[in-house]
Protein backbone atom coordinates (compact mmCIF):
# COMPACT_ATOMS: atom_id res chain seq x y z
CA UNK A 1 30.51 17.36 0.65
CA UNK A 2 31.35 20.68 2.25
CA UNK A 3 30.73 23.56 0.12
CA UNK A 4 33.21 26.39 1.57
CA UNK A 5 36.47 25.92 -0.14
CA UNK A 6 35.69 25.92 -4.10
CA UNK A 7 33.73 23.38 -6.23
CA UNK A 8 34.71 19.90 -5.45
CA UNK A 9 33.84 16.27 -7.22
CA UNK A 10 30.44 15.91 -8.39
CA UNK A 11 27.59 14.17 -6.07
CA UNK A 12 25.27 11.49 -7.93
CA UNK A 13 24.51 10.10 -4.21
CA UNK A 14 20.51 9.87 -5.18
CA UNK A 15 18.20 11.40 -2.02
CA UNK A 16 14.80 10.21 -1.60
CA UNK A 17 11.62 12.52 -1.88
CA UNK A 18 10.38 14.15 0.34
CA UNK A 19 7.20 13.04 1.06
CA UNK A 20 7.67 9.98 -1.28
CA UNK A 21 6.06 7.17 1.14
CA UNK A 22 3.18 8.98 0.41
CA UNK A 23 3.47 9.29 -2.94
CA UNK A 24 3.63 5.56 -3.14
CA UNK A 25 0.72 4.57 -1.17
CA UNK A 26 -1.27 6.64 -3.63
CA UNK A 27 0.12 4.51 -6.83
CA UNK A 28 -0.50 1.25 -4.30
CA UNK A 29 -4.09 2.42 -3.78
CA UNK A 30 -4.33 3.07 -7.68
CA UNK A 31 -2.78 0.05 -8.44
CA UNK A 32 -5.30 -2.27 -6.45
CA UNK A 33 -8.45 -0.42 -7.09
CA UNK A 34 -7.66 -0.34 -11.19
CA UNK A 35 -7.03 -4.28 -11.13
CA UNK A 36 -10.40 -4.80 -8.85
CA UNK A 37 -12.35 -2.38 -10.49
CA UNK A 38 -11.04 -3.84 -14.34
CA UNK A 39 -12.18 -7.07 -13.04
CA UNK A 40 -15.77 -6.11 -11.70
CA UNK A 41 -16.23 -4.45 -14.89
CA UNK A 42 -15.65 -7.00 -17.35
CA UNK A 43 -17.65 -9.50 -15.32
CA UNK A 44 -20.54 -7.46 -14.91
CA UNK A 45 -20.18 -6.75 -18.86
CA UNK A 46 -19.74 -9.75 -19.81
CA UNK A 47 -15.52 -9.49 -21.19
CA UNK A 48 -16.38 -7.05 -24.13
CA UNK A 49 -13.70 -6.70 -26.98
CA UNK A 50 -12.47 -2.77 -28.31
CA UNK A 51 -12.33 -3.23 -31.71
CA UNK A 52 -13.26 -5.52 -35.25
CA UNK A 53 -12.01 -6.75 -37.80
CA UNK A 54 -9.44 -9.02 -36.23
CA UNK A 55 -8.58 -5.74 -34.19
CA UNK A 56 -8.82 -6.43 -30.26
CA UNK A 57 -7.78 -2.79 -28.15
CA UNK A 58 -7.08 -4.70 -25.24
CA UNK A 59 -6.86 -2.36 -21.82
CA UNK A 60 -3.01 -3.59 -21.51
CA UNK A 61 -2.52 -0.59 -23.93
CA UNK A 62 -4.72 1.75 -22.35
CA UNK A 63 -2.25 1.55 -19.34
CA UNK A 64 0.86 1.64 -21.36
CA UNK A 65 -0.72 5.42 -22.80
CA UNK A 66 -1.33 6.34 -19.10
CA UNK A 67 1.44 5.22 -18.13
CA UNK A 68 3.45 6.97 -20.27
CA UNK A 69 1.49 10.39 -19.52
CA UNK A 70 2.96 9.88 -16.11
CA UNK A 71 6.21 9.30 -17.13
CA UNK A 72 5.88 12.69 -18.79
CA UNK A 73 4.52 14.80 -15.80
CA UNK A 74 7.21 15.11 -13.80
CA UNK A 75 9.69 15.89 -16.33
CA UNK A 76 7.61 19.08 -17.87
CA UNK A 77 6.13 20.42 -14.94
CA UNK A 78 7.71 21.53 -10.94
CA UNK A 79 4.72 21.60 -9.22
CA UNK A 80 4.22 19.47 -6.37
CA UNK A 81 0.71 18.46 -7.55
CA UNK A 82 2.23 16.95 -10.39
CA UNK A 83 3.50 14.19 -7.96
CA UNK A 84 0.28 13.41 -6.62
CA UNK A 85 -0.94 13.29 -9.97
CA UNK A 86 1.83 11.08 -11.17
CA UNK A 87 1.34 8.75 -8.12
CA UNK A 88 -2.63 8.33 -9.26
CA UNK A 89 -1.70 7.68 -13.06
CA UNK A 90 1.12 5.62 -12.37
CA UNK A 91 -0.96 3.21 -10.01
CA UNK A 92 -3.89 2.90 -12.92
CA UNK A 93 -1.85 2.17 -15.66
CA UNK A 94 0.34 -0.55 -13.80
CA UNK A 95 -3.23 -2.04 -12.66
CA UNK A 96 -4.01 -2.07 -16.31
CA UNK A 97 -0.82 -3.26 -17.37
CA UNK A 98 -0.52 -5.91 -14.95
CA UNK A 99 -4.07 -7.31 -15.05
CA UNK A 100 -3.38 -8.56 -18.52
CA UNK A 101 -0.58 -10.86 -17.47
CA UNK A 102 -2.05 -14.21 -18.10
CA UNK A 103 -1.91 -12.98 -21.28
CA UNK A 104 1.62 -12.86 -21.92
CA UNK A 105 2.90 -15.92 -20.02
CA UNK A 106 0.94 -18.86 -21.21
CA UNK A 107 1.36 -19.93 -25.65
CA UNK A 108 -2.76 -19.66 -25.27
CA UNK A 109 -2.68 -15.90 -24.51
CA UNK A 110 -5.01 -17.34 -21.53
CA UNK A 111 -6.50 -14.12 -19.80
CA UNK A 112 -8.32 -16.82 -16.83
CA UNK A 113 -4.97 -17.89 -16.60
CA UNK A 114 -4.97 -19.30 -12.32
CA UNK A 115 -0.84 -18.23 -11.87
CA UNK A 116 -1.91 -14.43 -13.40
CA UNK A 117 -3.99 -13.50 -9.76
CA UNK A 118 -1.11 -14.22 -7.71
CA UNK A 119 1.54 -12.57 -9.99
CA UNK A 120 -0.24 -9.80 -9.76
CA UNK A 121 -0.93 -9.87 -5.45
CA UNK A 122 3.26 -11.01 -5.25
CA UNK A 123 4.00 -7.63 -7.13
CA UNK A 124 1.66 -5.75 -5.02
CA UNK A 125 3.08 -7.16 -1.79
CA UNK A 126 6.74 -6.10 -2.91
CA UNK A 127 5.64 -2.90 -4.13
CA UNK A 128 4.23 -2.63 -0.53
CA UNK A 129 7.17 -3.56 1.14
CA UNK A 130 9.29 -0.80 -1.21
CA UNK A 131 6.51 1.38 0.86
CA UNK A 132 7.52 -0.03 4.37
CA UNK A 133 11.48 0.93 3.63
CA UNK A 134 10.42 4.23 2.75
CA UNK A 135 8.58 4.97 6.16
CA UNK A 136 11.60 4.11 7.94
CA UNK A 137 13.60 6.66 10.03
CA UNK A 138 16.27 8.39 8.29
CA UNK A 139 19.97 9.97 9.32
CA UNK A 140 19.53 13.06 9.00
CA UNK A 141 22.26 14.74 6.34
CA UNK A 142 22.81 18.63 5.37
CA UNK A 143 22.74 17.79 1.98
CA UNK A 144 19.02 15.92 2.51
CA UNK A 145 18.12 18.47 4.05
CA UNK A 146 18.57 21.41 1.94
CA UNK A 147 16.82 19.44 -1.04
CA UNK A 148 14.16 18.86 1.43
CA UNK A 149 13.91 22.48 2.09
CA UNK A 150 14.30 23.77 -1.27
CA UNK A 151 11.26 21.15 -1.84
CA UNK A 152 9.29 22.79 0.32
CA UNK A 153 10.08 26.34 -1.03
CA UNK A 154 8.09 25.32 -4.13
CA UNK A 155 4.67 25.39 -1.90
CA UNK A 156 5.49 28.90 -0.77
CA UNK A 157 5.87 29.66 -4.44
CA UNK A 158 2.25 28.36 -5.10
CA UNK A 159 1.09 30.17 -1.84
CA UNK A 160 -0.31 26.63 -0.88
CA UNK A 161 2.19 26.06 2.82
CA UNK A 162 -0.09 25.32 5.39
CA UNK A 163 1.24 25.57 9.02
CA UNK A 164 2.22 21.90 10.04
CA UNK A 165 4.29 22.28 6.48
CA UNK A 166 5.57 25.80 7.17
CA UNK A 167 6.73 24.41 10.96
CA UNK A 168 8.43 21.03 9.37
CA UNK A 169 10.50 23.69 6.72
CA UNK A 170 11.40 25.78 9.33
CA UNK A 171 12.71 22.70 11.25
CA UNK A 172 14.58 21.95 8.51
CA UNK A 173 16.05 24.94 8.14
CA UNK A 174 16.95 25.49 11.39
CA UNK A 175 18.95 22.47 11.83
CA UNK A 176 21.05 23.54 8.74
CA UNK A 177 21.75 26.33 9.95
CA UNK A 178 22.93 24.78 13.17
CA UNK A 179 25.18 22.07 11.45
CA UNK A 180 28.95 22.46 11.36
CA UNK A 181 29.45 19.74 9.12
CA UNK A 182 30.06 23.15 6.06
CA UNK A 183 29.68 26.93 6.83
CA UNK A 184 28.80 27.66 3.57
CA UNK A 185 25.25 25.66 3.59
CA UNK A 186 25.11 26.82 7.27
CA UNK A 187 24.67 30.47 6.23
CA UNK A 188 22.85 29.86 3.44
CA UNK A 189 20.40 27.60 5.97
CA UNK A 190 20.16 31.28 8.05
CA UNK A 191 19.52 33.50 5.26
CA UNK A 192 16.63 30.88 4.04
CA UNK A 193 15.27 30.44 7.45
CA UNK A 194 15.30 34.80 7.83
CA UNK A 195 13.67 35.07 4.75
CA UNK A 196 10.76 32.09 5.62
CA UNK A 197 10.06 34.48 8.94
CA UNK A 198 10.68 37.96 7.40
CA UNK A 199 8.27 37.13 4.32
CA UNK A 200 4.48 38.32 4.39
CA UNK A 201 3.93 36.30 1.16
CA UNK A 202 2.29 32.79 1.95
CA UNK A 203 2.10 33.89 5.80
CA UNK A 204 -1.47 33.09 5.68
CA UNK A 205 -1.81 29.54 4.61
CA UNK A 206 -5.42 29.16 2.25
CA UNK A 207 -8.15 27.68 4.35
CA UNK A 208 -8.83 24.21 4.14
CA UNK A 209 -11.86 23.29 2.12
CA UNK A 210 -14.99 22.14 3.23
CA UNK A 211 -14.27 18.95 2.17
CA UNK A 212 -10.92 18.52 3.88
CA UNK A 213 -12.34 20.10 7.50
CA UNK A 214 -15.11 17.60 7.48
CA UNK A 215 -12.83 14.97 6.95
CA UNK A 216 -10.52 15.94 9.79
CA UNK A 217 -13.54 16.48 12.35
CA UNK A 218 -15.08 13.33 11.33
CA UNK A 219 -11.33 12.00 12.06
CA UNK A 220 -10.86 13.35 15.30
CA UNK A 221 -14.54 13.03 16.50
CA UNK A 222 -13.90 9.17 15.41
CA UNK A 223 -11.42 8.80 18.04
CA UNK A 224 -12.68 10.05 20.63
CA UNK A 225 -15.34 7.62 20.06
CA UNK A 226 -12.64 4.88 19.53
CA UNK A 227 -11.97 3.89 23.00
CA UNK A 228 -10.24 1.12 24.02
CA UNK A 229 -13.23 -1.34 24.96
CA UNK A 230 -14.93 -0.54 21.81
CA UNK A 231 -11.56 -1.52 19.39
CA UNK A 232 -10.61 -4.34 21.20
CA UNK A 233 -14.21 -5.56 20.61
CA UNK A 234 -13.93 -4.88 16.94
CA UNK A 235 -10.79 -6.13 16.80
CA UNK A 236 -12.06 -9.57 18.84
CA UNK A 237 -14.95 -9.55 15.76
CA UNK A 238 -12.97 -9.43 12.82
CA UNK A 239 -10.44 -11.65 13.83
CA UNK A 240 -12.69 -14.19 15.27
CA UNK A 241 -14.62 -14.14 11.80
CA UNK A 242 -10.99 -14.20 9.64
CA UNK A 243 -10.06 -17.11 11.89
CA UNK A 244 -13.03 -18.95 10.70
CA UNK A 245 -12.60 -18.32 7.02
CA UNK A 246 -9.25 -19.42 7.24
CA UNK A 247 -10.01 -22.72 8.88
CA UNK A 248 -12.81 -23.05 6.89
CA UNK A 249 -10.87 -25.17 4.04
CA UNK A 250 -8.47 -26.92 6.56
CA UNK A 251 -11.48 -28.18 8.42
CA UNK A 252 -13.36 -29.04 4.41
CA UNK A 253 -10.33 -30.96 3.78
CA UNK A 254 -9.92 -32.85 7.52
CA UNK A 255 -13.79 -34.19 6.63
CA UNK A 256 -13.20 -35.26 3.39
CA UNK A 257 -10.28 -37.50 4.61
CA UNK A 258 -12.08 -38.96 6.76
CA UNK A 259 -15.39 -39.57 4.46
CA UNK A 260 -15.94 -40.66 1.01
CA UNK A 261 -16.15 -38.14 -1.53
CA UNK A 262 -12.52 -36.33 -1.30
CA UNK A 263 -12.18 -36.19 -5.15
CA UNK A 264 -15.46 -34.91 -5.80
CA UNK A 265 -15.21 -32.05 -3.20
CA UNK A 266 -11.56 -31.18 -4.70
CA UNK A 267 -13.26 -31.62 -8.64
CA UNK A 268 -15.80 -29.33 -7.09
CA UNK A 269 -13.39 -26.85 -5.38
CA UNK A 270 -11.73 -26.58 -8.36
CA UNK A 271 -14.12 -26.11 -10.75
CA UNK A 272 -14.60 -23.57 -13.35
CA UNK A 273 -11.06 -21.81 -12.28
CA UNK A 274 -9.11 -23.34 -14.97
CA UNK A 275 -6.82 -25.64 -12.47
CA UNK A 276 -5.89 -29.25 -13.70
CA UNK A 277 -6.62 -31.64 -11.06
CA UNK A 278 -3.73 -33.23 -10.81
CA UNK A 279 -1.81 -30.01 -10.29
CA UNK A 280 -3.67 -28.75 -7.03
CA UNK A 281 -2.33 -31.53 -4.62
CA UNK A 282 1.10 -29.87 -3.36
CA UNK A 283 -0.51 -26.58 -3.58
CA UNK A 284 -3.34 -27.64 -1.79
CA UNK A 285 -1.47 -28.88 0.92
CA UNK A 286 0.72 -25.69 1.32
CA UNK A 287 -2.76 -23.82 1.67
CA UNK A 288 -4.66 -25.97 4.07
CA UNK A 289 -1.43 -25.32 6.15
CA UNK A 290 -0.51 -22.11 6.11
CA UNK A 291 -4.54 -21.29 6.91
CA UNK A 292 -4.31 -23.47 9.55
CA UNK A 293 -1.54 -21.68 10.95
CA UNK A 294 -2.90 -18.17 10.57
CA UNK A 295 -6.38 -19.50 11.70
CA UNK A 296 -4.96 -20.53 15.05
CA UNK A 297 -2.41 -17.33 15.54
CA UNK A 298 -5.80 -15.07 15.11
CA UNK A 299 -8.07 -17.51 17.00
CA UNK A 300 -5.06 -17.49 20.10
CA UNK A 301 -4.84 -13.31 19.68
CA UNK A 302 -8.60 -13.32 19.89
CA UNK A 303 -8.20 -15.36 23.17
CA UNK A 304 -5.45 -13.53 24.65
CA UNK A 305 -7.32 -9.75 23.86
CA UNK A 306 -10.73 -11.36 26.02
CA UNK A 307 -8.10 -12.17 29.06
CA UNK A 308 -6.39 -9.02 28.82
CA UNK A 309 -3.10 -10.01 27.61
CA UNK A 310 -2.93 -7.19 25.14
CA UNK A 311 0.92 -7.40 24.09
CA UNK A 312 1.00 -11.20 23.13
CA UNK A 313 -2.28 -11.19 21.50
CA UNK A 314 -1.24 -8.04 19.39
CA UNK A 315 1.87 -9.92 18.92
CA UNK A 316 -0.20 -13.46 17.67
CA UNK A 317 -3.11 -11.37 15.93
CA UNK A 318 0.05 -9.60 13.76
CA UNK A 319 2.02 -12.91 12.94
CA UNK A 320 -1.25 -14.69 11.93
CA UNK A 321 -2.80 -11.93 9.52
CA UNK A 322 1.10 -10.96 8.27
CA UNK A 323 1.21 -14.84 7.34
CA UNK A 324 -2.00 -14.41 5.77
CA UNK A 325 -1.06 -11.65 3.58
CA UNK A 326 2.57 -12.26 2.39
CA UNK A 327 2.34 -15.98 1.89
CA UNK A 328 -1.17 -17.90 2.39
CA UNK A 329 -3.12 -15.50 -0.40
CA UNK A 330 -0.58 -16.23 -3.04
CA UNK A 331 -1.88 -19.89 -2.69
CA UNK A 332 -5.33 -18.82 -1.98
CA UNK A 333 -5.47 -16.27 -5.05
CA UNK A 334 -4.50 -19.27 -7.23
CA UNK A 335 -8.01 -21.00 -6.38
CA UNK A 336 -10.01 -18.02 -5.47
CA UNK A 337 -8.68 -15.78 -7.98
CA UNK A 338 -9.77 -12.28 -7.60
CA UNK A 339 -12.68 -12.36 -5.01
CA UNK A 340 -9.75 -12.76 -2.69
CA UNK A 341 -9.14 -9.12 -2.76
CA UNK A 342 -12.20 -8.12 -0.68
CA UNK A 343 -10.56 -11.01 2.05
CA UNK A 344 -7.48 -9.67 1.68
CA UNK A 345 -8.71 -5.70 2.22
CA UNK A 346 -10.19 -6.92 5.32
CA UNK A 347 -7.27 -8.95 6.57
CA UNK A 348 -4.93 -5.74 5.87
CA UNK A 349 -7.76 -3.28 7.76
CA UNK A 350 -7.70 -5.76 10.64
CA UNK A 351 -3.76 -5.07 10.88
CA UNK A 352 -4.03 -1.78 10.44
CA UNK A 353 -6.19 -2.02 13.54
CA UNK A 354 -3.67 -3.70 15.56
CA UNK A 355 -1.20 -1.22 14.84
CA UNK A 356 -3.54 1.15 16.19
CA UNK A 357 -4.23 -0.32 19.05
CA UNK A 358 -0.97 -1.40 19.85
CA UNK A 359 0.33 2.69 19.31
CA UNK A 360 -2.34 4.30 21.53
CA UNK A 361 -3.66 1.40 24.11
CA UNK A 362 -0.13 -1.37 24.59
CA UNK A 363 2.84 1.06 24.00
């Protein structure tokens, strides 16, 4: 909306935050370690109850409170820590929140109940995929841009711009100030940009802490160790091993057809998980074939990676573990319930290590 001429209609076009994919991994991280860490806990203790008297304080309100401290946050304070602050609180309290949702979807207020584990991973997986859109590539607008850069004024404020943030605001600036799409933000892109150069104040960027240069070396002397032999080793490994955990069942369930015993394996499978027998036979054949699927994609990439055929086993490793963790753990958190999360951690760091590889070794 160009700005030179007078006031014209009002904008309500939202713009997205900068910086808000990773404000959303942080609530995703959160999210997952409050529901795993909830869960460890209570097993370990034993499922204690807050409260007497026909009083149970169950945690489902403990992440309501939190969650409504982050709701608060943002709207009484500008800093940019608050976000990062928000982010944490929001992902703990909707772990807390959501843990409890057996709870309100079965008449028996069933906590165990089997359908509550993969609730819980399907919300995950879309909040991750509201994460995916956000790291997309954006068209650039003036408008963006300027909230982007007034954004980023705020660290200057708190003296707290380092230099890869001081460079990306300078960016910014500079391209509005190149735009003719409005004079008016154009000059005002200029007098921002001479003011970011001219300004002594927040020149110096603080030092990183200790903490934070120790964690970049250890980063960077990483890879440099990380070559290209080593990873596609690792990468051979861990697939290899997820290949066999996946056909693990498929193969269970092959034997069992073929000897005596099938219902007293599935009895057994099912055991102590709160699953009715006569429920698990659709289900059961929707996981023994997505695993088998996944199990052969990984055991094919694993092939292809030991005869050099890097871009189609990145390709097959990819298809096989993103099968894995958008549609076979749904099915597989039904039986397994939540001991499926340390599976599905390492099915997700195996991805991320095909992404790698496929960045700085394929492309």
């Amino acid at each position: 909306m160009p700005t030179g001429h007078g006031p014209g209609p009002r904008v309500r076009t939202p713009v997205r935050r900068q910086g808000a994919e990773r404000y959303l991994l942080l609530t995703l991280l959160a999210f997952a370690g409050s529901v795993g860490v909830t869960r460890f806990f209570l097993e370990l203790t034993g499922y204690p109850q807050l409260g007497g008297g026909g009083l149970h304080i169950a945690h489902v309100l403990w992440g309501g409170l939190i969650l409504f401290v982050a709701s608060l946050l943002p709207l009484v304070w500008s800093n940019r820590w608050v976000y990062v602050a928000d982010a944490l609180l929001a992902g703990v309290g909707i772990g807390l929140f959501m843990d409890e949702v057996g709870k309100f979807i079965t008449q028996s207020n069933d906590y165990f109940f089997p359908g509550a584990a993969p609730i819980i991973y399907a919300f995950f997986l879309m909040t991750a995929w509201i994460y995916l859109r956000l790291r997309r590539p954006r068209r650039r607008q003036v408008r963006v841009e300027l909230y982007h850069a007034l954004d980023g004024l705020e660290e200057w404020l708190d003296n707290d711009l380092d230099r890869k943030e001081k460079a990306e605001l300078r960016s910014d600036l500079a391209w509005i100030a190149a735009q003719d799409e409005d004079p008016g933000w154009a000059r005002l892109g200029r007098v921002l940009l001479e003011f970011l150069d001219g300004e002594v104040h927040g020149a110096h960027a603080p030092r990183r802490s200790r903490w934070a240069r120790w964690l970049v070396g250890s980063w960077l002397r990483f890879r440099r160790w990380l070559s290209e032999p080593r990873l596609r080793a690792m990468l051979m490994g861990g697939m290899g091993v997820l290949a066999l955990v996946a056909l693990k069942n498929p193969a269970e369930v092959l034997l069992a057809n073929r000897f005596p015993g099938f219902s007293s394996w599935l009895s057994a499978l099912t055991a102590g998980r709160h699953v009715e027998l006569r429920d698990t036979w659709s289900l059961m054949l929707t996981r023994v074939s997505l695993e088998t699927v996944a199990g052969v994609l990984l055991l094919v990439s694993v092939a292809l990676l030991a005869a050099r055929r890097r871009r189609l086993a990145v390709g097959a490793g990819q298809t096989g573990l993103l099968l894995m963790l958008t549609t076979a753990n749904l099915v597989v958190f039904y039986y397994e319930q939540f001991s499926t999360m340390v599976t599905a951690a390492i099915q997700l760091a195996a991805l991320l290590g095909l992404v790698y590889y496929r960045r700085e070794f394929v492309e």
